[in-house]
PDB file of N, CA and C in Angstrom:
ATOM      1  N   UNK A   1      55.664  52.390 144.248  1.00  0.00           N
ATOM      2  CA  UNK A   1      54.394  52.998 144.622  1.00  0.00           C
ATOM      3  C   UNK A   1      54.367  54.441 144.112  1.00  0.00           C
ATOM      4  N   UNK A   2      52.788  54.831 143.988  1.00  0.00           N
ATOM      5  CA  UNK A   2      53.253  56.198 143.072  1.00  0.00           C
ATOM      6  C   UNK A   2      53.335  57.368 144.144  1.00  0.00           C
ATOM      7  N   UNK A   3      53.838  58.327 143.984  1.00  0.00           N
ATOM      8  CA  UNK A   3      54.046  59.581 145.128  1.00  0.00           C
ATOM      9  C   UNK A   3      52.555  60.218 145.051  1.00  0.00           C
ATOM     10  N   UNK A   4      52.815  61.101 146.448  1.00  0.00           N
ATOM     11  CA  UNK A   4      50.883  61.490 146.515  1.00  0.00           C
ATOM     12  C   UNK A   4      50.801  62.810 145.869  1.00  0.00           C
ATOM     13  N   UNK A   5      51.996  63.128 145.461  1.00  0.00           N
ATOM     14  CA  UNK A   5      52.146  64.338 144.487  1.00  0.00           C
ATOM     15  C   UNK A   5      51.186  64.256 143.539  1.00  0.00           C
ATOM     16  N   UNK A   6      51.384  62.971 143.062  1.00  0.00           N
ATOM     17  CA  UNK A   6      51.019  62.584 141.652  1.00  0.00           C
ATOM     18  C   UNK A   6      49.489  62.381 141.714  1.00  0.00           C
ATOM     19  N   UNK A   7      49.058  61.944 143.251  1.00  0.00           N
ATOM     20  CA  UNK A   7      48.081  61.513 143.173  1.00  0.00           C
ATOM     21  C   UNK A   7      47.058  63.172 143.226  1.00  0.00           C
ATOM     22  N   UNK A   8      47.933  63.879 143.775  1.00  0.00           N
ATOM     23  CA  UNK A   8      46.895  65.207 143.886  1.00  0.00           C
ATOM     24  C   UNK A   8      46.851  65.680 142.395  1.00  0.00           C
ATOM     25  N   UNK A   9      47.773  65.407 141.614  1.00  0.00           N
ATOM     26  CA  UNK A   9      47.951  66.410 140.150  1.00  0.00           C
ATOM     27  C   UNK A   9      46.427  65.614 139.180  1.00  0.00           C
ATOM     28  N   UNK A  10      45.957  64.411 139.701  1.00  0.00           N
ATOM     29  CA  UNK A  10      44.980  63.827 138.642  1.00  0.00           C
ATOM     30  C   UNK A  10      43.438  64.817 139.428  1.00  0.00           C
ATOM     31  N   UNK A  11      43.357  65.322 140.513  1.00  0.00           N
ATOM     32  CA  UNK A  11      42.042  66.095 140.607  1.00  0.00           C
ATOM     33  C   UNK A  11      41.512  66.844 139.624  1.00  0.00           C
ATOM     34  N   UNK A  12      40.259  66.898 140.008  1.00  0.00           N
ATOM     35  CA  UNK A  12      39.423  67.371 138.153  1.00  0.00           C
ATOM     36  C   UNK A  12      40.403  66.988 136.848  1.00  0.00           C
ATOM     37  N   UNK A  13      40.552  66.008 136.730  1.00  0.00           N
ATOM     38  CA  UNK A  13      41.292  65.370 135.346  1.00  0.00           C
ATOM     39  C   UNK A  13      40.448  63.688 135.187  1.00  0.00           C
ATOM     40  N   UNK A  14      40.398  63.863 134.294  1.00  0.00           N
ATOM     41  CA  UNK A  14      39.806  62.105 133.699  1.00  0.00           C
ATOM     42  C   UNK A  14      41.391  61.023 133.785  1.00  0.00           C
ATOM     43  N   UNK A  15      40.927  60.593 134.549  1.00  0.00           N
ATOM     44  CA  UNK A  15      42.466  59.007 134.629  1.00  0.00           C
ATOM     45  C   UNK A  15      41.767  57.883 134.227  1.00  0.00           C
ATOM     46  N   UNK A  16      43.283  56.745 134.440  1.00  0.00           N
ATOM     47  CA  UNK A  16      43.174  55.537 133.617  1.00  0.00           C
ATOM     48  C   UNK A  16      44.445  55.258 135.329  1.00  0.00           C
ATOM     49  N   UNK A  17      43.601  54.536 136.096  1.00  0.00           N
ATOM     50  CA  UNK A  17      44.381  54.024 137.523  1.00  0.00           C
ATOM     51  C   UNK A  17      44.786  52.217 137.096  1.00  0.00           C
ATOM     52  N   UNK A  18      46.013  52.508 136.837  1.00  0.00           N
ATOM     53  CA  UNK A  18      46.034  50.592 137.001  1.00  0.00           C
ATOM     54  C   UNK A  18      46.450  50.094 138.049  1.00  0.00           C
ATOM     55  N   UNK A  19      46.083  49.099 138.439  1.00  0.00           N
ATOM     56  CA  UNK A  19      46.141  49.133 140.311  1.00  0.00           C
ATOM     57  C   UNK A  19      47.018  47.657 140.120  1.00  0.00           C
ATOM     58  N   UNK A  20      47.585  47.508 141.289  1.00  0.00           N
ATOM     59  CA  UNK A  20      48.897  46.711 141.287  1.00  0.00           C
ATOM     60  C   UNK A  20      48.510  45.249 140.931  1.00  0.00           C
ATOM     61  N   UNK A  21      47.425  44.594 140.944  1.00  0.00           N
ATOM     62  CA  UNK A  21      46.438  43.950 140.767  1.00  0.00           C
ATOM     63  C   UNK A  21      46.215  43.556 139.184  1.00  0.00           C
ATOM     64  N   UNK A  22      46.589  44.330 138.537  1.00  0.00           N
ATOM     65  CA  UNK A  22      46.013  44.577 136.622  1.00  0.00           C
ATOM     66  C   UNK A  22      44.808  45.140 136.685  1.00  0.00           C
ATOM     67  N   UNK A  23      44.032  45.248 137.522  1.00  0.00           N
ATOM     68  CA  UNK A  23      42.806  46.110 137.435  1.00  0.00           C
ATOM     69  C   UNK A  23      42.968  47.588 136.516  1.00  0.00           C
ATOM     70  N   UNK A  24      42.572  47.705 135.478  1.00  0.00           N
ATOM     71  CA  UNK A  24      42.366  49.361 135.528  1.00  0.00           C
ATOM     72  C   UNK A  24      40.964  49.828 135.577  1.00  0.00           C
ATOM     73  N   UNK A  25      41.083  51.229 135.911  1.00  0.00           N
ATOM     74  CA  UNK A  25      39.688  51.929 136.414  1.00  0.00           C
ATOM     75  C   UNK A  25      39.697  53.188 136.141  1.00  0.00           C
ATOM     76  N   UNK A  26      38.361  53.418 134.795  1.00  0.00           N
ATOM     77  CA  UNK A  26      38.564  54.983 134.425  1.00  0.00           C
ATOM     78  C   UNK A  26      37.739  55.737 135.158  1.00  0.00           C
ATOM     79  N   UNK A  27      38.063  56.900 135.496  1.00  0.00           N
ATOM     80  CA  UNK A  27      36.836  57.794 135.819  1.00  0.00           C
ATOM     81  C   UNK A  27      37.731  59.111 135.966  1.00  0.00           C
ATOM     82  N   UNK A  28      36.844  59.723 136.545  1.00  0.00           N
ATOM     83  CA  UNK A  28      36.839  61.775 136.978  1.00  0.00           C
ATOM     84  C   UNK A  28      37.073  61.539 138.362  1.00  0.00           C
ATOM     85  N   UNK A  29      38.766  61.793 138.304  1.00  0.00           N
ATOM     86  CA  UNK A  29      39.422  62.113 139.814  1.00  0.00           C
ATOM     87  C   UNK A  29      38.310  63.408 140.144  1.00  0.00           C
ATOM     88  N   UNK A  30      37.633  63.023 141.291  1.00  0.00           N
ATOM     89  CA  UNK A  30      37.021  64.123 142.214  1.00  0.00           C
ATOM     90  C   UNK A  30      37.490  64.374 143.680  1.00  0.00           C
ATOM     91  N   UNK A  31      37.895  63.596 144.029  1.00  0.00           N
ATOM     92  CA  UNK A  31      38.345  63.757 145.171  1.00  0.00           C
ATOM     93  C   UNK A  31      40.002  63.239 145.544  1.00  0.00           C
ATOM     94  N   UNK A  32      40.164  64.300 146.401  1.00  0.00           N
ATOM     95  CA  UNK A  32      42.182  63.615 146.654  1.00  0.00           C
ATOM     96  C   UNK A  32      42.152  63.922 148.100  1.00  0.00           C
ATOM     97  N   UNK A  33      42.276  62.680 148.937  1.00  0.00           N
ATOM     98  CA  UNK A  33      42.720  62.760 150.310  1.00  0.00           C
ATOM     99  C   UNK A  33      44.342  62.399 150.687  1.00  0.00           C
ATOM    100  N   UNK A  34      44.907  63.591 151.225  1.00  0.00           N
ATOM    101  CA  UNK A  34      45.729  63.544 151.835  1.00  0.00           C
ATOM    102  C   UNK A  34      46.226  62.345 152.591  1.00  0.00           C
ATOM    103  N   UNK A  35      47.357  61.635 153.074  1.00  0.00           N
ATOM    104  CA  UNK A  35      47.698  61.108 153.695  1.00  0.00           C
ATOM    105  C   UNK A  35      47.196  61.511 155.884  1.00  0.00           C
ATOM    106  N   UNK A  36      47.453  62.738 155.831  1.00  0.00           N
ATOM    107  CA  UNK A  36      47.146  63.613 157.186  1.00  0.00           C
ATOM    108  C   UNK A  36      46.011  63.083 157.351  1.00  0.00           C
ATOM    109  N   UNK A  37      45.188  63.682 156.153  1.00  0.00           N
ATOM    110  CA  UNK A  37      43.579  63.686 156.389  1.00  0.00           C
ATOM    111  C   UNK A  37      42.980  62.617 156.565  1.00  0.00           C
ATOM    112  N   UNK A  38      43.687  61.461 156.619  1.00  0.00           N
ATOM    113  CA  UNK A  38      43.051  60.066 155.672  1.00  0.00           C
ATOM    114  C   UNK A  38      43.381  59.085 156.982  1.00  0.00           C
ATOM    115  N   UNK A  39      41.985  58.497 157.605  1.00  0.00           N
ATOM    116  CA  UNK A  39      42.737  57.258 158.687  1.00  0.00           C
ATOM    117  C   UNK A  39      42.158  56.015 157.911  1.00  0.00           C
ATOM    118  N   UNK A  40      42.708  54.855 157.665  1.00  0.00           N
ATOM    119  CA  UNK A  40      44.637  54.977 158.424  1.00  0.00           C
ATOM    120  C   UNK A  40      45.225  56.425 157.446  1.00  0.00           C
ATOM    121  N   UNK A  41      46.261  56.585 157.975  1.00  0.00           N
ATOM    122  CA  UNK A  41      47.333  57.651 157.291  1.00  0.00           C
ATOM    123  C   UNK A  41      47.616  57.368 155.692  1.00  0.00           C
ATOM    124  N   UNK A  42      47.080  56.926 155.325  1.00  0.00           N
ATOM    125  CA  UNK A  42      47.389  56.732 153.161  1.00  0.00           C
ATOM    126  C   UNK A  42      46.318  57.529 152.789  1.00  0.00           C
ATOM    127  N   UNK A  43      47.160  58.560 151.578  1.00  0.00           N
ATOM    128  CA  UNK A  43      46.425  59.140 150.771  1.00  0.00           C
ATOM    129  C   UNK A  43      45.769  58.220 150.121  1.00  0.00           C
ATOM    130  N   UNK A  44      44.401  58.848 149.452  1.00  0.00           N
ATOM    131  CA  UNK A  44      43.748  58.609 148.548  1.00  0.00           C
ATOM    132  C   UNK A  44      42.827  59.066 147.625  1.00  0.00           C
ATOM    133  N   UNK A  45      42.516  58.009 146.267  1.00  0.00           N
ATOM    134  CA  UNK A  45      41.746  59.364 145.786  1.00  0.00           C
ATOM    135  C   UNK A  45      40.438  58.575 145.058  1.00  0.00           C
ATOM    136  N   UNK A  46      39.159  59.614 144.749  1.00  0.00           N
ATOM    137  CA  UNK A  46      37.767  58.866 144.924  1.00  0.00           C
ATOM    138  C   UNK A  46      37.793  59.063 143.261  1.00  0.00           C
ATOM    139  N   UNK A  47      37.267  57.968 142.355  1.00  0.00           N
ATOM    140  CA  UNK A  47      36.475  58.431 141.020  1.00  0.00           C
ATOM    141  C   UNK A  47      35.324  58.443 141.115  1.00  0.00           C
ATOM    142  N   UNK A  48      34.358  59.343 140.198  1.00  0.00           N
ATOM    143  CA  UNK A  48      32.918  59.051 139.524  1.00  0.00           C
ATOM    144  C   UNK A  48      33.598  58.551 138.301  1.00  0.00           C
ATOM    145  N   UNK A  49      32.958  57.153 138.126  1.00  0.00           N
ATOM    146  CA  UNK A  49      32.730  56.531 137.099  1.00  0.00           C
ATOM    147  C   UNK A  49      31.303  56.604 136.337  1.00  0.00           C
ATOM    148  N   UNK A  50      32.033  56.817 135.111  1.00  0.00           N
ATOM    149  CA  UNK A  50      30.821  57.039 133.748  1.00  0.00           C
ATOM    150  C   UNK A  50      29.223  55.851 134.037  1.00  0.00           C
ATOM    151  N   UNK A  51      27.941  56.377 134.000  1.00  0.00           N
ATOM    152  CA  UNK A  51      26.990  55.494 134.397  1.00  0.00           C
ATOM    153  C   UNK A  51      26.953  54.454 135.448  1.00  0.00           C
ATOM    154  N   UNK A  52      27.393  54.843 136.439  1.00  0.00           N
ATOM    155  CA  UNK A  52      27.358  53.988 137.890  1.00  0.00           C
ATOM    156  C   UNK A  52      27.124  55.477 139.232  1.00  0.00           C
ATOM    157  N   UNK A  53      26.596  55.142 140.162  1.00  0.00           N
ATOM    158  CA  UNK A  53      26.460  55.951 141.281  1.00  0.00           C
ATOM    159  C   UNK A  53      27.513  56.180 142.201  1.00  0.00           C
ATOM    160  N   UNK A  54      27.279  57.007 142.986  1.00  0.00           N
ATOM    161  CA  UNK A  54      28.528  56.974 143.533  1.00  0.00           C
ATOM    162  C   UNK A  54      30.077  57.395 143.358  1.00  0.00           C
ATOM    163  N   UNK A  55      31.025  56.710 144.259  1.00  0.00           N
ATOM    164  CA  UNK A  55      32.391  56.750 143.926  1.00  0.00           C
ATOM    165  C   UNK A  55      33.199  55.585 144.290  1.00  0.00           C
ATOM    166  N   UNK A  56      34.315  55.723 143.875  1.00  0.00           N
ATOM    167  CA  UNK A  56      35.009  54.786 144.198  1.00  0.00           C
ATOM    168  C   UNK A  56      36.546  54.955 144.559  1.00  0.00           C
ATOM    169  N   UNK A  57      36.725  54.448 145.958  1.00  0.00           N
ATOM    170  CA  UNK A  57      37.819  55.393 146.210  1.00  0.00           C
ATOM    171  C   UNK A  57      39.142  54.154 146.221  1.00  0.00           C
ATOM    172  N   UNK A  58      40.458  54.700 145.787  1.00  0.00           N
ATOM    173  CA  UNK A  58      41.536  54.046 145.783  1.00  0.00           C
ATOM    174  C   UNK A  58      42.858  54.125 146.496  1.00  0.00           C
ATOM    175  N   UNK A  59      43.065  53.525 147.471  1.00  0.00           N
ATOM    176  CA  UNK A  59      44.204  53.666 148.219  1.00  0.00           C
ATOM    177  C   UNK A  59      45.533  53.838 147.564  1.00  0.00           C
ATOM    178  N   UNK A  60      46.165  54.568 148.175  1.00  0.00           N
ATOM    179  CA  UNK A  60      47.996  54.961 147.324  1.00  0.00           C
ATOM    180  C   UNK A  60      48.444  53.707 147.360  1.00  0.00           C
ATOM    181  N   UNK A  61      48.785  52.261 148.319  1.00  0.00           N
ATOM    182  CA  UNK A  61      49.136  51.570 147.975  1.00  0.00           C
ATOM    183  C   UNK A  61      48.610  50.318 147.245  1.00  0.00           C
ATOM    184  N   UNK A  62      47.549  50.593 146.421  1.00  0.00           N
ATOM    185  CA  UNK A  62      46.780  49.819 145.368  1.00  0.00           C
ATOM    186  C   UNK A  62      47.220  50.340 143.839  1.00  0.00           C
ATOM    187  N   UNK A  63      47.930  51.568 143.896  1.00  0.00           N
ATOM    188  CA  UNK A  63      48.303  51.821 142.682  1.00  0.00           C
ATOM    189  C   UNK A  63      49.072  52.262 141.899  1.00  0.00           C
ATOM    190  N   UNK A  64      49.316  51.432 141.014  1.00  0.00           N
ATOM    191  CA  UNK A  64      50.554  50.941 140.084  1.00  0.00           C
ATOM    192  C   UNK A  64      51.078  52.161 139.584  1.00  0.00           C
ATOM    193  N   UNK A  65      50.294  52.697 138.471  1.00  0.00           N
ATOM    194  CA  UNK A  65      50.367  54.097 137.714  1.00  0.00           C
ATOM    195  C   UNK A  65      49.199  54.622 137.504  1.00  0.00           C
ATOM    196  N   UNK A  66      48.873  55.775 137.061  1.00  0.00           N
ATOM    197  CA  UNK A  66      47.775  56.686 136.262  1.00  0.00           C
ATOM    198  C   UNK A  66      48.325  57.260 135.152  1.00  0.00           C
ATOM    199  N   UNK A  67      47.332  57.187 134.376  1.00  0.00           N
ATOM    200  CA  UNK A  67      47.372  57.866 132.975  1.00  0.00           C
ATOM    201  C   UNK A  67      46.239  58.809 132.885  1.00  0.00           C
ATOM    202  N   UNK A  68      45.990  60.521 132.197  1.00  0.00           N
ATOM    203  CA  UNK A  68      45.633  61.081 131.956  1.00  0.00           C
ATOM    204  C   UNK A  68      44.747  60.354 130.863  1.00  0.00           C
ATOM    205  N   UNK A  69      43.315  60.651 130.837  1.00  0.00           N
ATOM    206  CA  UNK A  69      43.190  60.500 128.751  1.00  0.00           C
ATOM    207  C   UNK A  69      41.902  61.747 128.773  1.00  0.00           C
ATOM    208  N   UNK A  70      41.399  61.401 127.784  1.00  0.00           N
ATOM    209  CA  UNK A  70      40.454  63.074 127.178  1.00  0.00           C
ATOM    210  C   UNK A  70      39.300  62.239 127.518  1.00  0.00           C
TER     211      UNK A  70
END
């Protein structure tokens, strides 16, 4: 599982989330919730995805790795 370190370092950065699933999902990390902050207790973190409304948020234990891209 990935550390929530990691998960705070993708805020304001464009990712590539592949979720344990094979799903991947690009968007603009905007939001990073803490584990504390977050009920239940798992961090997480929200994308805006390119031409869709909204966000979409992803639990720490849904995901595999993240990749940075431009």
């Amino acid at each position: 599982m990935i550390k929530e370190i990691e998960m705070y370092k993708t805020q304001g950065k464009n990712i590539k989330v592949i979720c344990i699933d094979g799903q991947e999902i690009k968007g603009y990390c905007d939001i990073f919730t803490q584990a504390l902050d977050n009920e239940p207790e798992i961090a997480s973190i929200a994308l805006k995805i390119p031409d869709r409304s909204g966000y979409i948020e992803i639990m720490q234990p849904e995901i595999k790795s993240i990749e940075f891209i431009d």
